[in-house]
C-alpha atoms as a PDB file:
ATOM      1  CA  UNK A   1      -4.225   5.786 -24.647  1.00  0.00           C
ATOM      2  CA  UNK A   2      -5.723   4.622 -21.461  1.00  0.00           C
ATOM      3  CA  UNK A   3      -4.348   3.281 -17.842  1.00  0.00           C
ATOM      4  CA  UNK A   4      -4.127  -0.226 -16.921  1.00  0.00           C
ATOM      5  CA  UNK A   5      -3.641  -1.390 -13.468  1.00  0.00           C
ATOM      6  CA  UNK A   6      -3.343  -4.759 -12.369  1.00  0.00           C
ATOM      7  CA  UNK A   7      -3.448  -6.526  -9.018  1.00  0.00           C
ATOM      8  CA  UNK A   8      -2.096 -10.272  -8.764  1.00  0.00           C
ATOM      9  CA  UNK A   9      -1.345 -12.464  -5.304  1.00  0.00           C
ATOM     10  CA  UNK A  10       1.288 -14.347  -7.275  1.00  0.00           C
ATOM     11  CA  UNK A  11       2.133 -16.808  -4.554  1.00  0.00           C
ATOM     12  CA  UNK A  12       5.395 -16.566  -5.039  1.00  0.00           C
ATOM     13  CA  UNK A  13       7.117 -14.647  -8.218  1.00  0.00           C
ATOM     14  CA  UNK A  14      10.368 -16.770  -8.343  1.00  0.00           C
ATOM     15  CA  UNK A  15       8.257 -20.303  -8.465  1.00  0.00           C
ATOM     16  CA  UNK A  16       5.369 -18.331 -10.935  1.00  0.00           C
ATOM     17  CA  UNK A  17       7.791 -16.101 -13.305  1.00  0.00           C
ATOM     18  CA  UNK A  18       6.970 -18.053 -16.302  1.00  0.00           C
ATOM     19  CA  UNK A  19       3.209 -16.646 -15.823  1.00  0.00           C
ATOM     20  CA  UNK A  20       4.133 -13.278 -14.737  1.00  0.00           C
ATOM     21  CA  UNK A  21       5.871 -12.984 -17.848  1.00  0.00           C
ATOM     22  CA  UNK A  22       3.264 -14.373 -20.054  1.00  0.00           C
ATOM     23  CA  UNK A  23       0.398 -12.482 -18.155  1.00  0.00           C
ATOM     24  CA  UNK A  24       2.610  -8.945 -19.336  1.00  0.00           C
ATOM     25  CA  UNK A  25       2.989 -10.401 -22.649  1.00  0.00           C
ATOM     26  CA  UNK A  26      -1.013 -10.785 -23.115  1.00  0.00           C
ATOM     27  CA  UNK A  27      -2.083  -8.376 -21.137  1.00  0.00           C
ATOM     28  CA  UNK A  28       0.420  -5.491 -20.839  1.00  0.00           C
ATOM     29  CA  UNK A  29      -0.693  -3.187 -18.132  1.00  0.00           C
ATOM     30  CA  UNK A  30       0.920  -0.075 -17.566  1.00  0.00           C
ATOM     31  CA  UNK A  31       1.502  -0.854 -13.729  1.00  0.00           C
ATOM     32  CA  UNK A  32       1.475  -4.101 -12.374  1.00  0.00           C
ATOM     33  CA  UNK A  33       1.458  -4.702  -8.084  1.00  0.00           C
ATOM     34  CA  UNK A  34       1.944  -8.026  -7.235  1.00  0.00           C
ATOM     35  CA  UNK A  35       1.454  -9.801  -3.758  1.00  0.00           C
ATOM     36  CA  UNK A  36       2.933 -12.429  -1.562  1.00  0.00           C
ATOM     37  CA  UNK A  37       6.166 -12.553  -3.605  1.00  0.00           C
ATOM     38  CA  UNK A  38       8.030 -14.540  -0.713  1.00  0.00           C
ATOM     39  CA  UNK A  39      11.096 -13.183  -1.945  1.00  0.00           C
ATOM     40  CA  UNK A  40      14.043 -10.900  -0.263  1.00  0.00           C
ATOM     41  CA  UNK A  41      14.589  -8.079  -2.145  1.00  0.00           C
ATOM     42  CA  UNK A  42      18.272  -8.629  -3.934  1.00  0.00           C
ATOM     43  CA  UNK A  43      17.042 -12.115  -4.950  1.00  0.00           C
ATOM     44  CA  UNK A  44      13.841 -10.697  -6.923  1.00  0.00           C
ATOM     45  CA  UNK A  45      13.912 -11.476 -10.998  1.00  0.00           C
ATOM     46  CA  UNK A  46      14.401  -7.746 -11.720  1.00  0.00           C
ATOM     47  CA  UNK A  47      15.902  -9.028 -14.937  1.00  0.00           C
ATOM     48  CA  UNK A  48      12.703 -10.756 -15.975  1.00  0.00           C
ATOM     49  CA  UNK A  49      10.860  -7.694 -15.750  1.00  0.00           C
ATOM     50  CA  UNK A  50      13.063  -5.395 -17.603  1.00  0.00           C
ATOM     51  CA  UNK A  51      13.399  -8.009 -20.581  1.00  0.00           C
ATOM     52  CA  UNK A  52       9.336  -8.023 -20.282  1.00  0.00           C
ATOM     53  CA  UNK A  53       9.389  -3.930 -20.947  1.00  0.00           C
ATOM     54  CA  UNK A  54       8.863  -3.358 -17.291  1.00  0.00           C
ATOM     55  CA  UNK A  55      12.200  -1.202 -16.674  1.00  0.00           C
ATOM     56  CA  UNK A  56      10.935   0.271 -13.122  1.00  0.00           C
ATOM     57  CA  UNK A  57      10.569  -1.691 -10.747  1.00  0.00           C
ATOM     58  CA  UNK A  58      10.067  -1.614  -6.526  1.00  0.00           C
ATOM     59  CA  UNK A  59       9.942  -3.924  -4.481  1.00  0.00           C
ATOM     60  CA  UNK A  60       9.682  -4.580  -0.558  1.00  0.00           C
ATOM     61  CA  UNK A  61      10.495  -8.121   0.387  1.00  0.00           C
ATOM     62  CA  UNK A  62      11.565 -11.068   2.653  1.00  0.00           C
ATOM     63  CA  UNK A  63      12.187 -14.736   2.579  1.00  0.00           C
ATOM     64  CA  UNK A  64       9.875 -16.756   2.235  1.00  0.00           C
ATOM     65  CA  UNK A  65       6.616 -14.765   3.658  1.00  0.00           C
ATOM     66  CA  UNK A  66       4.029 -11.669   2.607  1.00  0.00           C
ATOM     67  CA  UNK A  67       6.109  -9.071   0.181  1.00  0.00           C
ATOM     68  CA  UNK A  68       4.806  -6.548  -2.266  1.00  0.00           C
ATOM     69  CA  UNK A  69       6.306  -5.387  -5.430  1.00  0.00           C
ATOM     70  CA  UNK A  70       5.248  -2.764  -8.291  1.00  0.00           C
ATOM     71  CA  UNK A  71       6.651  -3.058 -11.524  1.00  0.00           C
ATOM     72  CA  UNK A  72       5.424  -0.164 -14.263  1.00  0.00           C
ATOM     73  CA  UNK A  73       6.546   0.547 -18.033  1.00  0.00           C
ATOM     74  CA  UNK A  74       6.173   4.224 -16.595  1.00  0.00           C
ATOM     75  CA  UNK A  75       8.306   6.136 -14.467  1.00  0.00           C
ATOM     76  CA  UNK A  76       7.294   6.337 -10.459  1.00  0.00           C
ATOM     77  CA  UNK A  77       8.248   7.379  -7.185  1.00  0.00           C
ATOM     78  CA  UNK A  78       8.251   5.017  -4.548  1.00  0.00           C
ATOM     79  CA  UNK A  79       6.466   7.058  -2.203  1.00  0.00           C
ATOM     80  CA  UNK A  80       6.838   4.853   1.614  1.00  0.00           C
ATOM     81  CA  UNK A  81       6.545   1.499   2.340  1.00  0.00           C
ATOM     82  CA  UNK A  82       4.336   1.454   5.516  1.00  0.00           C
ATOM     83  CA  UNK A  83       5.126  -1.146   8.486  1.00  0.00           C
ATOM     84  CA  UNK A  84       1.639  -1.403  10.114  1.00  0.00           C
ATOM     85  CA  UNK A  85       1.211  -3.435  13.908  1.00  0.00           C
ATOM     86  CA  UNK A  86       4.896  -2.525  14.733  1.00  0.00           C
ATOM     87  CA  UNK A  87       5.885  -5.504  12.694  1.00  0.00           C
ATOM     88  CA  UNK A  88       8.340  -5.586   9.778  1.00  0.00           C
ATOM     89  CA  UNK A  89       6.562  -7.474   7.764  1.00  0.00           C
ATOM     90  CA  UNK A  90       6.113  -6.612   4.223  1.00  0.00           C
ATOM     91  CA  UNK A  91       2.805  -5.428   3.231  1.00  0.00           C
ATOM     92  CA  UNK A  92       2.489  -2.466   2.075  1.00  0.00           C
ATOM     93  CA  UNK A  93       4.062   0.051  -0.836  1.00  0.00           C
ATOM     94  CA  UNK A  94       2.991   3.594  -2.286  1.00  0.00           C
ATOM     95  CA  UNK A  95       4.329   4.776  -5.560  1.00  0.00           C
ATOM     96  CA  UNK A  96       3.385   8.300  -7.471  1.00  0.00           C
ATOM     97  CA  UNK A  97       2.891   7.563 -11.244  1.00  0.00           C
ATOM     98  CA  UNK A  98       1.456   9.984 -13.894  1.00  0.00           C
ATOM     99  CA  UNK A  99      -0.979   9.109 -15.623  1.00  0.00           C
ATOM    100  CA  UNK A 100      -1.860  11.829 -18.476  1.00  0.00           C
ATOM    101  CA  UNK A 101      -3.095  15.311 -16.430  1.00  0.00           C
ATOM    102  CA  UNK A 102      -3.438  13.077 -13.542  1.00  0.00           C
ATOM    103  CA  UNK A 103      -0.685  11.737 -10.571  1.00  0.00           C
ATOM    104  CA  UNK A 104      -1.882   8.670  -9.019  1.00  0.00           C
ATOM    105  CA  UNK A 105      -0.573   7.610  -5.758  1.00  0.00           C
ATOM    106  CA  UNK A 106      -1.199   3.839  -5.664  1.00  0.00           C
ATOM    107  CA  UNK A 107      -1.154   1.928  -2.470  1.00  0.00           C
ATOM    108  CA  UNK A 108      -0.215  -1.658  -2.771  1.00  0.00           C
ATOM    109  CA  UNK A 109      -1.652  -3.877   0.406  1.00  0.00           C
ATOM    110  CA  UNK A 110      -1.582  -7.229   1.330  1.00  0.00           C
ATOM    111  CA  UNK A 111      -3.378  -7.832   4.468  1.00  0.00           C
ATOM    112  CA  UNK A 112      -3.120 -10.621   6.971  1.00  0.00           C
ATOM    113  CA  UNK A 113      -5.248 -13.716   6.208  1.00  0.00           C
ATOM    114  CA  UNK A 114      -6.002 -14.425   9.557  1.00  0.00           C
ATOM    115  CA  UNK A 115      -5.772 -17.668  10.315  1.00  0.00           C
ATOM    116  CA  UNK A 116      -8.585 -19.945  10.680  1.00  0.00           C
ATOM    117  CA  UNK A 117     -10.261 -19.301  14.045  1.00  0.00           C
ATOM    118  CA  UNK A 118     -12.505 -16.366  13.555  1.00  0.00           C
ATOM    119  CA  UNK A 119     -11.956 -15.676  17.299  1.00  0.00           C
ATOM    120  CA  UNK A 120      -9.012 -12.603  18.382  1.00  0.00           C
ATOM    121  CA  UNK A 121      -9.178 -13.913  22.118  1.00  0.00           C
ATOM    122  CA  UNK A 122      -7.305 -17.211  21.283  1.00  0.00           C
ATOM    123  CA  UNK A 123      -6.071 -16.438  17.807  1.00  0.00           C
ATOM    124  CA  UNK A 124      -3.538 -13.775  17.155  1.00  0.00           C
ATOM    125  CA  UNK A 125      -3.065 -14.347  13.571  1.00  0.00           C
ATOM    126  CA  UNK A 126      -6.886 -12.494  13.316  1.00  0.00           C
ATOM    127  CA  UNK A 127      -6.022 -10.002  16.227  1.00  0.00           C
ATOM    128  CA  UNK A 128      -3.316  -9.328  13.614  1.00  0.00           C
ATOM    129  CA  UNK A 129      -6.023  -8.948  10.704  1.00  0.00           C
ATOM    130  CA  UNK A 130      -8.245  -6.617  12.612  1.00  0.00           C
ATOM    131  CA  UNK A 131      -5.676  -4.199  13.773  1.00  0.00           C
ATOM    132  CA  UNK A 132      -4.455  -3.964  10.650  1.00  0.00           C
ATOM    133  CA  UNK A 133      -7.461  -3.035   9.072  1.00  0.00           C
ATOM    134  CA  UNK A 134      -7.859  -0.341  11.783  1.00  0.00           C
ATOM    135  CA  UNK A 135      -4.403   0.883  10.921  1.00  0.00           C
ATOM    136  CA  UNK A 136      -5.581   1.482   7.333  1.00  0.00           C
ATOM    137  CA  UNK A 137      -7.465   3.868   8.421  1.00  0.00           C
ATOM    138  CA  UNK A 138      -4.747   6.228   8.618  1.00  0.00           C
ATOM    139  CA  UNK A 139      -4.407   5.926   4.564  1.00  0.00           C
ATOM    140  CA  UNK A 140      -6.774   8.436   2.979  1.00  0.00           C
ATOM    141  CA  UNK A 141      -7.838   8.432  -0.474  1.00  0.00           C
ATOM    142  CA  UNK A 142      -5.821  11.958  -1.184  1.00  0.00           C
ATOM    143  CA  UNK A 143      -7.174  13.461  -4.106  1.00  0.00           C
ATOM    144  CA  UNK A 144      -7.171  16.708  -6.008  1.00  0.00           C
ATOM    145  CA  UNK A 145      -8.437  18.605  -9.084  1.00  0.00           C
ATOM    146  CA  UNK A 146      -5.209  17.069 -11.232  1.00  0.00           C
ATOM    147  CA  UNK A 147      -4.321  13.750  -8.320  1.00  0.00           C
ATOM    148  CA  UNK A 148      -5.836  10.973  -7.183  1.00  0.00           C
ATOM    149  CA  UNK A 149      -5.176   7.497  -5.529  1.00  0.00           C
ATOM    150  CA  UNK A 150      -5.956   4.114  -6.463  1.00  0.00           C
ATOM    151  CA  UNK A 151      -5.780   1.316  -3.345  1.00  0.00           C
ATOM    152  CA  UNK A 152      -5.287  -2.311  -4.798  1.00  0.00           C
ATOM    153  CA  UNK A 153      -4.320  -5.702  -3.581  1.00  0.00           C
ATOM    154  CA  UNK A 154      -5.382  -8.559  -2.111  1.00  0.00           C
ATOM    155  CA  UNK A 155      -7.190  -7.411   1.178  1.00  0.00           C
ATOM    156  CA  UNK A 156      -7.905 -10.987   2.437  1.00  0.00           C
ATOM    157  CA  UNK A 157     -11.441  -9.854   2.887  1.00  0.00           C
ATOM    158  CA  UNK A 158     -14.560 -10.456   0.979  1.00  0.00           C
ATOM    159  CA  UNK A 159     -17.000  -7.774   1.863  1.00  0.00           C
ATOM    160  CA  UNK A 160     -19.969  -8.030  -0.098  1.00  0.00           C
ATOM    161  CA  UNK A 161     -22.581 -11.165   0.348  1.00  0.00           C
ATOM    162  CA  UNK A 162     -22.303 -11.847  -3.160  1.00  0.00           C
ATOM    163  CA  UNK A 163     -18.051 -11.634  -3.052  1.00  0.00           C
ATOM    164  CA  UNK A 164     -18.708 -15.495  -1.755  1.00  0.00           C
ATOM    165  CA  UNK A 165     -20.206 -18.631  -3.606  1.00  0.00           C
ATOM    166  CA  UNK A 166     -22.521 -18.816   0.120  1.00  0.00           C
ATOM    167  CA  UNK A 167     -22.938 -15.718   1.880  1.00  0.00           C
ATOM    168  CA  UNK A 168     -24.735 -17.755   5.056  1.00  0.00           C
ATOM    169  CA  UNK A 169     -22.266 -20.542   4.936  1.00  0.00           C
ATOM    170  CA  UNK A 170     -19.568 -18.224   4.999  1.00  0.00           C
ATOM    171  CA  UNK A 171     -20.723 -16.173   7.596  1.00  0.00           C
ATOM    172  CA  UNK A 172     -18.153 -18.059  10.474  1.00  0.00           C
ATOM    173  CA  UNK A 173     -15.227 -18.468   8.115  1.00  0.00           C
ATOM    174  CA  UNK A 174     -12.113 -16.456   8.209  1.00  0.00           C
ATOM    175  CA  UNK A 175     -12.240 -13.791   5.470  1.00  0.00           C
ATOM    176  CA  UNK A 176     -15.994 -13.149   5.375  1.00  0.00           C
ATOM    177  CA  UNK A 177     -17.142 -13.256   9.039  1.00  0.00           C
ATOM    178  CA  UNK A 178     -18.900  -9.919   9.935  1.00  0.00           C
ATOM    179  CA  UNK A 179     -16.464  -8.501  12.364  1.00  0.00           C
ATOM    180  CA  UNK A 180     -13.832  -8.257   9.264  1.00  0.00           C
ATOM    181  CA  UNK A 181     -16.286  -7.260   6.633  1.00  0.00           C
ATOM    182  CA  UNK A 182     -18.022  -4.058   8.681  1.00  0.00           C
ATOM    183  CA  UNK A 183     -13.889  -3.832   9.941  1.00  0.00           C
ATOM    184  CA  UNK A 184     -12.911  -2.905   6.464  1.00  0.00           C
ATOM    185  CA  UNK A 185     -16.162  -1.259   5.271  1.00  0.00           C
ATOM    186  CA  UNK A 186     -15.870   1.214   7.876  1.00  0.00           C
ATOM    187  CA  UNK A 187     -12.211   1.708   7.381  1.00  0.00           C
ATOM    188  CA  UNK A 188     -13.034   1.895   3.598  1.00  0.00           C
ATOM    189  CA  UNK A 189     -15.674   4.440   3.837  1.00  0.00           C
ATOM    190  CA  UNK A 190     -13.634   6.596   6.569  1.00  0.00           C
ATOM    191  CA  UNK A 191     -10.997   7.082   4.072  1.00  0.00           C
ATOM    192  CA  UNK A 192     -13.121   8.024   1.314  1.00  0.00           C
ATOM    193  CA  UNK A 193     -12.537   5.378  -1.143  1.00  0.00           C
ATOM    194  CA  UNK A 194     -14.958   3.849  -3.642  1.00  0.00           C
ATOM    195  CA  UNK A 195     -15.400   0.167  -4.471  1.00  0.00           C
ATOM    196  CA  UNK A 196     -14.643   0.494  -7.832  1.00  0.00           C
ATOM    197  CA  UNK A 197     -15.309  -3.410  -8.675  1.00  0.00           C
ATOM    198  CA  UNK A 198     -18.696  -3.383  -7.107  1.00  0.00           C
ATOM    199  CA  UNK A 199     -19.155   0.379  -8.708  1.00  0.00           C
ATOM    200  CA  UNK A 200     -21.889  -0.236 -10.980  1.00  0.00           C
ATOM    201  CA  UNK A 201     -22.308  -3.846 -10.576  1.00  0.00           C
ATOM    202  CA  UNK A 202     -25.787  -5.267  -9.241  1.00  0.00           C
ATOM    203  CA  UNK A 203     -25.885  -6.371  -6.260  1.00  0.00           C
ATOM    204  CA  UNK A 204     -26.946  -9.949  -7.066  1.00  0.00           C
ATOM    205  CA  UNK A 205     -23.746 -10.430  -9.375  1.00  0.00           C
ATOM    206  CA  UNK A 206     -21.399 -12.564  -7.738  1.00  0.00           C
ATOM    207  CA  UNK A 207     -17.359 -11.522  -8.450  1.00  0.00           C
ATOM    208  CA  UNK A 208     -14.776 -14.048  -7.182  1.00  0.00           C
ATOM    209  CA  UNK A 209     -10.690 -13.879  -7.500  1.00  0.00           C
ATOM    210  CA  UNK A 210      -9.846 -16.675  -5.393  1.00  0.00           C
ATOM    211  CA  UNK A 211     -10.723 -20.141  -5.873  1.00  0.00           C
ATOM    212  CA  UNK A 212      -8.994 -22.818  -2.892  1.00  0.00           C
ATOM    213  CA  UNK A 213      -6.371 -25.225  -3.781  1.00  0.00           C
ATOM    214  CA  UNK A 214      -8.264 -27.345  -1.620  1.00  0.00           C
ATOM    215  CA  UNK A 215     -10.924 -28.244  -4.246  1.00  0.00           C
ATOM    216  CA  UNK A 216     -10.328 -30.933  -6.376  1.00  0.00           C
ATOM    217  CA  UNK A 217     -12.062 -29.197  -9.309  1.00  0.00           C
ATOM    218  CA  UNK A 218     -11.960 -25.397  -8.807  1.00  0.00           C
ATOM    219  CA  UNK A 219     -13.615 -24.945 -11.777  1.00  0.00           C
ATOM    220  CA  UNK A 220     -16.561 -27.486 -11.354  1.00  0.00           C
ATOM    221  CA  UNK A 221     -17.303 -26.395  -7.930  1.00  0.00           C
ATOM    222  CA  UNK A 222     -16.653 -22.331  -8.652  1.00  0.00           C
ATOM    223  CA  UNK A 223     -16.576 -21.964  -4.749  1.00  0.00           C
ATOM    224  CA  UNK A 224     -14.704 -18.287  -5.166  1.00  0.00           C
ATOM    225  CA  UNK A 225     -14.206 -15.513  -2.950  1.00  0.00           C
ATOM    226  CA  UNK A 226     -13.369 -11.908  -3.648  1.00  0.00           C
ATOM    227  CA  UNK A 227     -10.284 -11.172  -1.902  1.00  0.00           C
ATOM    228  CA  UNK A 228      -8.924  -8.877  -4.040  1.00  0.00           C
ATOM    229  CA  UNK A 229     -10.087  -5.084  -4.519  1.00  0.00           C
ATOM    230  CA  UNK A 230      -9.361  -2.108  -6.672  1.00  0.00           C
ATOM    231  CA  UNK A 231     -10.463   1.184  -4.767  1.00  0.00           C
ATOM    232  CA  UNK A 232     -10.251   4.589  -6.114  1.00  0.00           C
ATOM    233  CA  UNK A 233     -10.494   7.834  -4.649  1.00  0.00           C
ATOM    234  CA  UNK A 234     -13.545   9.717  -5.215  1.00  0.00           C
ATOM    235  CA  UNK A 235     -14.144  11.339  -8.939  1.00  0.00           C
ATOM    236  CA  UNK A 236     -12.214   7.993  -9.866  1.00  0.00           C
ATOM    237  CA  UNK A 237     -15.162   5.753 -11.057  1.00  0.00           C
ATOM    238  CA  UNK A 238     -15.609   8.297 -13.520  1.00  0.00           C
ATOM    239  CA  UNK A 239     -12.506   8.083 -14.923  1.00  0.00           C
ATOM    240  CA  UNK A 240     -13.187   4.014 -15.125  1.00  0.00           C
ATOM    241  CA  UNK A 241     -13.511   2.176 -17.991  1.00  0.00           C
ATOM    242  CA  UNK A 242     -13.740  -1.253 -17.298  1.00  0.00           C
ATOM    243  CA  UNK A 243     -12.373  -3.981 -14.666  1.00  0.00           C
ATOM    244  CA  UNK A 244     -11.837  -7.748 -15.551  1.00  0.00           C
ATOM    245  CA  UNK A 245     -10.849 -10.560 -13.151  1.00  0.00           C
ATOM    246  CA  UNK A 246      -9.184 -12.998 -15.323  1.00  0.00           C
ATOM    247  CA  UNK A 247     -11.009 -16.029 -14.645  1.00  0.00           C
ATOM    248  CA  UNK A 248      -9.213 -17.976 -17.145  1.00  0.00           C
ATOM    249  CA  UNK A 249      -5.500 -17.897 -15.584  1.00  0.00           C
ATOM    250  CA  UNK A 250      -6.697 -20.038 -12.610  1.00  0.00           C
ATOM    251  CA  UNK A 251      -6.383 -22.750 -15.044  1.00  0.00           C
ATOM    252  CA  UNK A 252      -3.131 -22.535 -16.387  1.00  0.00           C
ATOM    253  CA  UNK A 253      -0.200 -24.541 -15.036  1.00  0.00           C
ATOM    254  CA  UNK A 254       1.192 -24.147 -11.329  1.00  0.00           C
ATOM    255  CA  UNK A 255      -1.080 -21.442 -10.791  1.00  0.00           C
ATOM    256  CA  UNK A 256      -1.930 -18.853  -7.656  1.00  0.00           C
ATOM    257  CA  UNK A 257      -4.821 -19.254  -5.993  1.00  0.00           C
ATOM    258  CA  UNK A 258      -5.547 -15.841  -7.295  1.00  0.00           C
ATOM    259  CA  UNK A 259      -6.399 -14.429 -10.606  1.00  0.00           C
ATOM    260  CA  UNK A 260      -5.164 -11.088 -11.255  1.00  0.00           C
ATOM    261  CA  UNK A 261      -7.467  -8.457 -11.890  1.00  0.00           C
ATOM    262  CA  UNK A 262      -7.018  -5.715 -14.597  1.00  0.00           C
ATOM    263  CA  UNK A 263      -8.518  -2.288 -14.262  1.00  0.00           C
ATOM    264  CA  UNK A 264      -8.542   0.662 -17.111  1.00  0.00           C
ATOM    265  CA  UNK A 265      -9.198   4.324 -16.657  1.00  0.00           C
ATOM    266  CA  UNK A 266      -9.633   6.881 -19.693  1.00  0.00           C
ATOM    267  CA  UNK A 267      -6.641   9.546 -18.213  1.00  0.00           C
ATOM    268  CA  UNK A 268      -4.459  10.045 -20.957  1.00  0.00           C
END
């Protein structure tokens, strides 16, 4: 049987549990991290999950802002949940799940958006961003003959000139300015991990997970951005079988901004 991963900036899990649950119900990944729950940690649905199948569950939380959570029909580890910047905000968790011969330590992030001045001198909120993708650095992509680590989660950044619907109009707006995409290129490449959503895609293909409330017709506009990433460590991509970004559940009711993307490796 293979591995399924899947990332999703939910946007809040209390408000969107009615999709959660119907995303596991059609899609049924093995491990699911979510993003930007905006929930404390004793008021997460824990029950939801474990009616869903998803019986493990870890979460790292506060009200009302950031927080990560993994939920898994498998058994894991939680591993550390990182504070990065000498804040304590929530944004980061590691868990150790085996996968067939394999243990994966997964890294769940959610980086810093930024704000909207592309400027650290005046605006913190992107000072914020770009230390935090310098702390990253310290998280390796540790791998072994039978181990290996998958990094997923919605990294605020869209690094690629075709991860935007304009790569020249986007080149002074928060999330694709070129301070924050050589910022987590380098950081990505000093850690050793591979792309594995531009791995074997052509470099004219444009991938989006993020679509702005802000357009009246998402859809009819399509002006996406890829802010969310599935990395692997290296001798992973070979072990990949296929990665979807679910288009489709931007349109269903009271959605996130985000569409969760799925990712399947042949490990069992």
């Amino acid at each position: 049987m293979p591995f399924t991963i899947a990332t999703w900036n939910i946007n809040s899990v209390r408000l969107r549990i009615g999709l959660v649950e119907r995303f596991l119900s059609e899609y049924a990944p093995d491990v699911l991290c979510l993003q930007e729950t905006k929930c404390p940690d004793d008021l997460f649905p824990h029950n939801n999950f474990h009616a869903a199948g998803y019986e493990v569950v870890g979460v790292s939380g506060q009200k009302g802002y950031h927080g990560v959570a993994v939920v898994s029909r498998r058994p894991f580890e939680v591993v550390e949940r990182r504070r990065f910047c000498s804040k304590d905000d929530c944004r980061h968790m590691s868990v150790r799940v085996q996968a067939g011969a394999k243990s994966l330590l997964v890294h769940n992030f959610y980086v810093p958006a930024g704000g909207d001045e592309p400027n650290p001198d005046v605006n913190p909120k992107f000072r914020h961003k770009l230390d935090f993708i310098e702390e990253m650095r310290e998280v390796p992509a540790e791998h072994s003959a039978d181990s290996g680590s998958i990094l997923v989660g919605d990294l605020n950044v869209a690094p690629h000139p075709n991860d935007v619907w304009s790569h020249k109009q986007m080149l002074g707006v928060v999330s694709h300015t070129p301070v924050e995409t050589e910022g987590l290129e380098s950081m990505r490449k000093a850690g050793q991990w591979v792309d594995l959503m531009r791995h074997g895609v052509p470099d004219d293909e444009k991938l989006y997970t993020w679509w702005s409330y802000r357009a009246a017709d998402w859809l009819a506009s399509n002006r996406g951005r890829r802010l969310d990433h599935v990395w692997g460590s290296p001798g992973m991509e070979s072990h990949l079988t296929g990665i979807r970004m679910l288009k489709d559940l931007r349109g269903w009711e009271r959605p996130s901004d985000h569409v969760p993307v799925l990712a399947t490796f042949d490990l069992d």
